[in-house]
PDB file of N, CA and C in Angstrom:
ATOM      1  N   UNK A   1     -22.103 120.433  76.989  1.00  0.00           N
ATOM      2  CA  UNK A   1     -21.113 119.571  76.359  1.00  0.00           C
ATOM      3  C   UNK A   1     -20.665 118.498  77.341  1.00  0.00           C
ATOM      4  N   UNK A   2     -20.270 117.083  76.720  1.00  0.00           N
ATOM      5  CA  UNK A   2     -20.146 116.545  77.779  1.00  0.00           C
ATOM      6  C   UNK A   2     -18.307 116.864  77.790  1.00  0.00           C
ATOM      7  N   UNK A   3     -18.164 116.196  79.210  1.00  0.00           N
ATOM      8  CA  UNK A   3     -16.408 116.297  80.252  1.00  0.00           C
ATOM      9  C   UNK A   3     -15.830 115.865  78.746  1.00  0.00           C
ATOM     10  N   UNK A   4     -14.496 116.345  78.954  1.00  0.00           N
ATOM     11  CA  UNK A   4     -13.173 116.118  77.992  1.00  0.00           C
ATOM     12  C   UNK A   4     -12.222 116.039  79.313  1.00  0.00           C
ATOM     13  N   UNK A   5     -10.852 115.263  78.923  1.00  0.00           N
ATOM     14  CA  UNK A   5     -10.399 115.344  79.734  1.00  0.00           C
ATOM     15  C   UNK A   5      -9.153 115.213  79.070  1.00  0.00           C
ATOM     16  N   UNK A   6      -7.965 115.556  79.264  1.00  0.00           N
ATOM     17  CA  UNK A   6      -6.346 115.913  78.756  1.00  0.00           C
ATOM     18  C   UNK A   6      -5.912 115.138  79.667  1.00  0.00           C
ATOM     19  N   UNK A   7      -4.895 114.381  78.900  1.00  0.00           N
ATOM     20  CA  UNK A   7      -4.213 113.234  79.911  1.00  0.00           C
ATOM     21  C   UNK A   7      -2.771 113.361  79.291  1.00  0.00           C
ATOM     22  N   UNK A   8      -1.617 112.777  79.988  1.00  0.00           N
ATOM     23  CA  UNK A   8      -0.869 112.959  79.871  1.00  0.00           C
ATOM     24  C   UNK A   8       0.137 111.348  80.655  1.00  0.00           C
ATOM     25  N   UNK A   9       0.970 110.576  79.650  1.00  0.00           N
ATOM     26  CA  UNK A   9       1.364 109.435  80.586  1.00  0.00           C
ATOM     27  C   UNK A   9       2.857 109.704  80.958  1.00  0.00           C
ATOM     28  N   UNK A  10       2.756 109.547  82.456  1.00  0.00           N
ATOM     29  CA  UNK A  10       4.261 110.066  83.255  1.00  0.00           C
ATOM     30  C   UNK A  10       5.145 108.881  82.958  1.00  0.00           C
ATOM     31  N   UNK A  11       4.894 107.985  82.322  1.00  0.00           N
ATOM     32  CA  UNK A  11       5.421 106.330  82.606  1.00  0.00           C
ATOM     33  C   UNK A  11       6.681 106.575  81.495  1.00  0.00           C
ATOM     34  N   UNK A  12       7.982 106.453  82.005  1.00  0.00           N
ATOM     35  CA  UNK A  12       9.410 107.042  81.477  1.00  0.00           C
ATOM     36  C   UNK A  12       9.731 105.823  80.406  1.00  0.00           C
ATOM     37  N   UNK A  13       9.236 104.361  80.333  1.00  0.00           N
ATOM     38  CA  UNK A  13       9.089 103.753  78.995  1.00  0.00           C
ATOM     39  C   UNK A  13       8.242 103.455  77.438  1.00  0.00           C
ATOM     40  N   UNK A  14       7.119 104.519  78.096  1.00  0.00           N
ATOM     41  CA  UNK A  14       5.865 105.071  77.090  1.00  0.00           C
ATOM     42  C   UNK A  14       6.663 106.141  76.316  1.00  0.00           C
ATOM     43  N   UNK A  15       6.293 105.710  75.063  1.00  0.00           N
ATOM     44  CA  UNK A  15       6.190 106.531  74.219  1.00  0.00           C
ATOM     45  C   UNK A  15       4.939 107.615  73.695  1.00  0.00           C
ATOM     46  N   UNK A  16       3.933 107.549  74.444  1.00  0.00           N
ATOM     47  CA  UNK A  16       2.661 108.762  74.424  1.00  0.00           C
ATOM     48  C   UNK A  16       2.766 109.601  74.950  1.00  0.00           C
ATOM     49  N   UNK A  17       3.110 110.922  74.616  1.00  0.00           N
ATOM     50  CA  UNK A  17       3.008 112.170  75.893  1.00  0.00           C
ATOM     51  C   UNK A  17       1.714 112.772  76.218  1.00  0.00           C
ATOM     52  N   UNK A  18       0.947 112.284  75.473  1.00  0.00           N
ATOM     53  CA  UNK A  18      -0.826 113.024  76.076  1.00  0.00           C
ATOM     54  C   UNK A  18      -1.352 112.311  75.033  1.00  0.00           C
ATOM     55  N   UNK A  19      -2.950 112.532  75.379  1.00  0.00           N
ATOM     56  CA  UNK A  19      -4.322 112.062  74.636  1.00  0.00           C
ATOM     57  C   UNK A  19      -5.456 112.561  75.369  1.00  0.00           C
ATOM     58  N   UNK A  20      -6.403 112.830  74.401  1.00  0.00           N
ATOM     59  CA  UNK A  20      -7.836 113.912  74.969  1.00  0.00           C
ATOM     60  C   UNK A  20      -8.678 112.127  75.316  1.00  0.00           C
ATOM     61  N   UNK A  21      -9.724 112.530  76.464  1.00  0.00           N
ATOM     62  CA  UNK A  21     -11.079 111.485  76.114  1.00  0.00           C
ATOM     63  C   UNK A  21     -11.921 112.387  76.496  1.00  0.00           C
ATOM     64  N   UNK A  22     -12.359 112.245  75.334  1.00  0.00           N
ATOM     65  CA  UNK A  22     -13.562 112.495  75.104  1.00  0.00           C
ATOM     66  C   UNK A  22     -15.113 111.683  75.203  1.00  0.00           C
ATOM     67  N   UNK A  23     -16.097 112.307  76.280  1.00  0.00           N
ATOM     68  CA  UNK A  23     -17.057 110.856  76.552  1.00  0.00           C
ATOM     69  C   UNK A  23     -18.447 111.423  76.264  1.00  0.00           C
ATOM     70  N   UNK A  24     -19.225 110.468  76.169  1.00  0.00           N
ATOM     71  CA  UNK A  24     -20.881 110.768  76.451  1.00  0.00           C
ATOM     72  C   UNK A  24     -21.573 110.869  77.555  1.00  0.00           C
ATOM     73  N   UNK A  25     -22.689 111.722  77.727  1.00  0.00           N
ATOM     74  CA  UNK A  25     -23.426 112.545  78.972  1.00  0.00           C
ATOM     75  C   UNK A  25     -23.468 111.455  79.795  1.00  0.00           C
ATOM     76  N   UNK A  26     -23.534 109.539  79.439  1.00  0.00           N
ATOM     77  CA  UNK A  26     -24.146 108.542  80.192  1.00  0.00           C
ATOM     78  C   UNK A  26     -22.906 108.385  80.905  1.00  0.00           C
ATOM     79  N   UNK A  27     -21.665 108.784  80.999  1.00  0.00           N
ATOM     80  CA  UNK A  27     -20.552 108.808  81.902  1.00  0.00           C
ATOM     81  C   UNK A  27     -21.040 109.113  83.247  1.00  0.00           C
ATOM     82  N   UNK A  28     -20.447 107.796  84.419  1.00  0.00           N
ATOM     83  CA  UNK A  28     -20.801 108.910  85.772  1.00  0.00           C
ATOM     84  C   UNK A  28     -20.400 110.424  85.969  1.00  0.00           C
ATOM     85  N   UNK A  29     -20.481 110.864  86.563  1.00  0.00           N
ATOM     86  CA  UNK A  29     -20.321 111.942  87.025  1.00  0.00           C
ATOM     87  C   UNK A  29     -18.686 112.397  88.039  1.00  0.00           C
ATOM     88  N   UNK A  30     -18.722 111.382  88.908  1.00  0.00           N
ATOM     89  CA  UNK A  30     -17.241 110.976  89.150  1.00  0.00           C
ATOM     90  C   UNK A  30     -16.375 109.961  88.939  1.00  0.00           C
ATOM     91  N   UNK A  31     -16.349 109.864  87.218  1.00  0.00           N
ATOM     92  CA  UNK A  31     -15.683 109.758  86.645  1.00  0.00           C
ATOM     93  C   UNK A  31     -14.151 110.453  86.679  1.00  0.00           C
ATOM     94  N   UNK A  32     -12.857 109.684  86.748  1.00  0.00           N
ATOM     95  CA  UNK A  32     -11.422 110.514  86.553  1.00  0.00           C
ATOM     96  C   UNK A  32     -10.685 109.855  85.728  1.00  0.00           C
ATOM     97  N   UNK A  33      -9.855 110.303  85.951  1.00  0.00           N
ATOM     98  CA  UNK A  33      -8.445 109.765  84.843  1.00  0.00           C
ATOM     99  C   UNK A  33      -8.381 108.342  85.579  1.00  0.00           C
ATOM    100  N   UNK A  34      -8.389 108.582  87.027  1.00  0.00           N
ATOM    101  CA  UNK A  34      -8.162 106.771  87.499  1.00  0.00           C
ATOM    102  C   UNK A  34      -8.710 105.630  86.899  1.00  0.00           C
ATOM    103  N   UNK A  35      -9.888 106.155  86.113  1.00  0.00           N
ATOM    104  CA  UNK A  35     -10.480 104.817  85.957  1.00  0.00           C
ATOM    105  C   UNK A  35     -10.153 104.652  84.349  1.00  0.00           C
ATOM    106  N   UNK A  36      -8.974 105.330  84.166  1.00  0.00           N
ATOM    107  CA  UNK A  36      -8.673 104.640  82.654  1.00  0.00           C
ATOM    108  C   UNK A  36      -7.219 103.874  82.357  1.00  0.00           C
ATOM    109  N   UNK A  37      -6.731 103.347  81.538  1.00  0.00           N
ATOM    110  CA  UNK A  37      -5.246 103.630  81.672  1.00  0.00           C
ATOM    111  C   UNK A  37      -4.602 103.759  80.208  1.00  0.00           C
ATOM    112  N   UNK A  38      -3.439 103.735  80.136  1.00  0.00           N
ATOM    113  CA  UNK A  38      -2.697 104.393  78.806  1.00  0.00           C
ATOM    114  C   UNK A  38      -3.055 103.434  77.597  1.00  0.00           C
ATOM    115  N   UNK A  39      -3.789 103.957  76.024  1.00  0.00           N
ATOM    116  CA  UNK A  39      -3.670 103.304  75.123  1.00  0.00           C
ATOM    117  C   UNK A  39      -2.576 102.833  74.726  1.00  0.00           C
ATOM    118  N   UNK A  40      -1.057 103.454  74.602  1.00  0.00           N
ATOM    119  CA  UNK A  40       0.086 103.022  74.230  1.00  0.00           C
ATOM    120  C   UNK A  40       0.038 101.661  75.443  1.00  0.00           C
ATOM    121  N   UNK A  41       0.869 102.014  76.693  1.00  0.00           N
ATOM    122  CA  UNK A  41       1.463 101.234  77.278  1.00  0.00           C
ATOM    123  C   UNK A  41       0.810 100.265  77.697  1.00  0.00           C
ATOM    124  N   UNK A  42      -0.641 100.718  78.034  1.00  0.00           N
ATOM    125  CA  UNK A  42      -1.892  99.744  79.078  1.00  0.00           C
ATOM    126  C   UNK A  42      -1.591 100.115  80.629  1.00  0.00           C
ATOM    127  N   UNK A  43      -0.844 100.623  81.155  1.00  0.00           N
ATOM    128  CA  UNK A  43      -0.525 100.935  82.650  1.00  0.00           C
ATOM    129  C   UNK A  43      -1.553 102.554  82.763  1.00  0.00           C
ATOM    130  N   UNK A  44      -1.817 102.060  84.046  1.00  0.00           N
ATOM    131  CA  UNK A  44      -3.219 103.043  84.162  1.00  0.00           C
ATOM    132  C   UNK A  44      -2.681 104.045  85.394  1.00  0.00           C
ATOM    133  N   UNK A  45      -1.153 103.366  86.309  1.00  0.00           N
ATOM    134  CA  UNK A  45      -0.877 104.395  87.648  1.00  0.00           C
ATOM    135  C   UNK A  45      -0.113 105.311  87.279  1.00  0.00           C
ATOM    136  N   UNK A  46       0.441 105.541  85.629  1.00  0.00           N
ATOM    137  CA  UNK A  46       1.192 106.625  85.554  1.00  0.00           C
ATOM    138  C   UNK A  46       0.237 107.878  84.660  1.00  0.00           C
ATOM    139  N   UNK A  47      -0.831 107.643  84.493  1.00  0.00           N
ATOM    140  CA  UNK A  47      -1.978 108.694  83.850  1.00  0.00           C
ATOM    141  C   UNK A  47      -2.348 110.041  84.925  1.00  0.00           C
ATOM    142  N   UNK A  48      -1.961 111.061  84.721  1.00  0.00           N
ATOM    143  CA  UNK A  48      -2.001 112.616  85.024  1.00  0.00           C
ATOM    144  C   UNK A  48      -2.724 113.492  84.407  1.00  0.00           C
ATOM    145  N   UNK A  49      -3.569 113.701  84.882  1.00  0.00           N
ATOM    146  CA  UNK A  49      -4.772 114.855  84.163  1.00  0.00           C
ATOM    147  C   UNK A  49      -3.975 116.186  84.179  1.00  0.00           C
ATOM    148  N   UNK A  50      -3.958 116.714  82.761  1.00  0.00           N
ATOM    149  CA  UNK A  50      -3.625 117.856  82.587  1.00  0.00           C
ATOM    150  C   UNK A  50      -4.308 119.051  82.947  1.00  0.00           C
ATOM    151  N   UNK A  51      -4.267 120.179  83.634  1.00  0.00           N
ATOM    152  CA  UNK A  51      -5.109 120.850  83.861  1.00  0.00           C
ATOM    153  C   UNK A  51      -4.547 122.160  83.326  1.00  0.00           C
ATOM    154  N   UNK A  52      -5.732 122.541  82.423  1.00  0.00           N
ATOM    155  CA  UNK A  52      -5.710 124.140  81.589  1.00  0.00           C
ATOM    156  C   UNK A  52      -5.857 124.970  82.375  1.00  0.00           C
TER     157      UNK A  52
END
């Protein structure tokens, strides 16, 4: 299966408290949360990978 990843935005004027991404196998490999940032807000330094 390819990576999923649980995110969560710390940013105290966002209104999103999490969102899954979900990607395809052609993703690098070190790939992280850094290299995305929040659909709501667009700020990418308050994104926190949730860990199960």
């Amino acid at each position: 299966m390819p990576a999923t990843l649980e995110v969560k935005c710390a940013n105290a004027d966002c209104e999103l408290d999490m969102f899954e991404l979900h990607y395809t196998y052609d993703m690098p490999d070190d790939t992280t949360v850094a290299d995305f940032s929040c659909p709501y807000c667009g700020e990418g330094q308050f994104l926190e990978e949730i860990a199960l």
